[in-house]
Protein backbone atom coordinates (compact mmCIF):
# COMPACT_ATOMS: atom_id res chain seq x y z
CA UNK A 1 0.00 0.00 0.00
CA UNK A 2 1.51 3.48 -1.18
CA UNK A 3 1.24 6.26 1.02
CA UNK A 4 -0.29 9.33 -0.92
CA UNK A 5 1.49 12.53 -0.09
CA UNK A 6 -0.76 14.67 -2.13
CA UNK A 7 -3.66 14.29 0.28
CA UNK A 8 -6.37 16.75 0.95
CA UNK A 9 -5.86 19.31 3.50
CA UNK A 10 -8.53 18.41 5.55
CA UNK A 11 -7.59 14.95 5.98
CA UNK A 12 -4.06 15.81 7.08
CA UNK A 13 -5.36 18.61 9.48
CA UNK A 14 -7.82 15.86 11.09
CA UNK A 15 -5.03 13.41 10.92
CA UNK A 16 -3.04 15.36 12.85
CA UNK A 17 -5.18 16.58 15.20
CA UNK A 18 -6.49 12.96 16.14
CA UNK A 19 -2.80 12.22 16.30
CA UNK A 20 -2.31 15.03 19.09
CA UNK A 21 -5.38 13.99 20.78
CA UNK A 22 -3.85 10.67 21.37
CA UNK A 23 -0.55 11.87 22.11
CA UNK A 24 -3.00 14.11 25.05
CA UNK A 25 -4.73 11.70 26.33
CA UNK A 26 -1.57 8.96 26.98
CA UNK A 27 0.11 11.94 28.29
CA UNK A 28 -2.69 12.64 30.50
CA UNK A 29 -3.35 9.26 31.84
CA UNK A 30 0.39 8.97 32.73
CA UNK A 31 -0.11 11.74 35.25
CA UNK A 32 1.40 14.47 32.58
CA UNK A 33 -1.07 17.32 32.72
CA UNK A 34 -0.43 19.25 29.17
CA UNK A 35 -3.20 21.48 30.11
CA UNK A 36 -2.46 24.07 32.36
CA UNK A 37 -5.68 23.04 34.90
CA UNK A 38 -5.23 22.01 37.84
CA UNK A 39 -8.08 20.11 39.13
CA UNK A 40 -7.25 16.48 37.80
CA UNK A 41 -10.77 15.21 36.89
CA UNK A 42 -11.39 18.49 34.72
CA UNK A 43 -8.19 17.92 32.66
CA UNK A 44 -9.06 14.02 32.69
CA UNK A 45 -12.61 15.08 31.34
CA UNK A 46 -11.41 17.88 28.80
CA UNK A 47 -8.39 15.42 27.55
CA UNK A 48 -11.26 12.43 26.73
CA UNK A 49 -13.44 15.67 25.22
CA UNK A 50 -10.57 16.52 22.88
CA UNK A 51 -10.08 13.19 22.11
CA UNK A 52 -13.51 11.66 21.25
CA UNK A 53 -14.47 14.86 19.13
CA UNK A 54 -11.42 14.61 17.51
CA UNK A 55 -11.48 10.86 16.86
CA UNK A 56 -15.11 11.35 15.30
CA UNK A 57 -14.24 14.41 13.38
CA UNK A 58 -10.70 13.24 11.88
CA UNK A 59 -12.58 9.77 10.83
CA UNK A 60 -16.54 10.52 10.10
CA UNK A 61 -14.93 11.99 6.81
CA UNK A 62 -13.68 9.92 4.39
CA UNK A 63 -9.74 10.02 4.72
CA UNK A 64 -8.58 9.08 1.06
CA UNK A 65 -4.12 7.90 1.69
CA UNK A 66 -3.69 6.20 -1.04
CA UNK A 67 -3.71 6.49 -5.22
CA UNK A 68 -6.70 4.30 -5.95
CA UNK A 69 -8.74 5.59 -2.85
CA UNK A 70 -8.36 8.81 -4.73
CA UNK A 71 -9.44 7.50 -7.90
CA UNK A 72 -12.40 5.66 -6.30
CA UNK A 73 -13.36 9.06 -4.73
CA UNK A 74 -13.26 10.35 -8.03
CA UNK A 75 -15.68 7.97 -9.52
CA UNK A 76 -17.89 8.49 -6.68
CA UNK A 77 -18.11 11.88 -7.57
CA UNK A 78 -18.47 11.55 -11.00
CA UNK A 79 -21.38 9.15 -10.49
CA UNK A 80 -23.29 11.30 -7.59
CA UNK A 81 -22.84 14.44 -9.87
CA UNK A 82 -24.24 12.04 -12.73
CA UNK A 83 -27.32 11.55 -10.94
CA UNK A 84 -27.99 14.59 -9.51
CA UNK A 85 -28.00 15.68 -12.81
CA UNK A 86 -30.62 12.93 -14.33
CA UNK A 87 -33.05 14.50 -11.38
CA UNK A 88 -32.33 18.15 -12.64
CA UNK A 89 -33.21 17.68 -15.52
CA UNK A 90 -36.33 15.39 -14.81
């Protein structure tokens, strides 16, 4: 499986985010606070916030990585524009 660099920006700006929500959260539950709070349960709750909007937001789109998920992307276009059309027209 190649790796395509020339993905979208949104799905390398929800990549990373997710990424730093993860990075958060294992930093959190290892007693590093990375937010500057310092009741413990509110940066608990706040670091599993971050992380489970994050997590749906960076996946609930499709992410397209590689060459032929771009190309399938492409046909799914192409075929939703295609019918949209057929009902304009009707």
């Amino acid at each position: 499986m190649k790796i395509n660099i020339k993905c979208t920006k949104a799905t390398v700006i929800r990549t990373v985010l997710l990424i730093a929500a993860l990075i958060n959260n294992f930093l959190t539950i290892g007693g590093h606070s990375v937010l500057p709070i310092d009741d413990e349960e509110i940066t608990q709750l706040v670091s599993a916030l971050f992380t489970g909007i994050t997590s749906i937001m960076a996946w609930w789109k499709n992410n397209s990585f590689t060459e032929e998920a771009h190309k399938a992307d492409c046909q799914l276009k192409e075929i939703k524009n295609s019918k949209k059309n057929k009902i304009e027209k009707n």
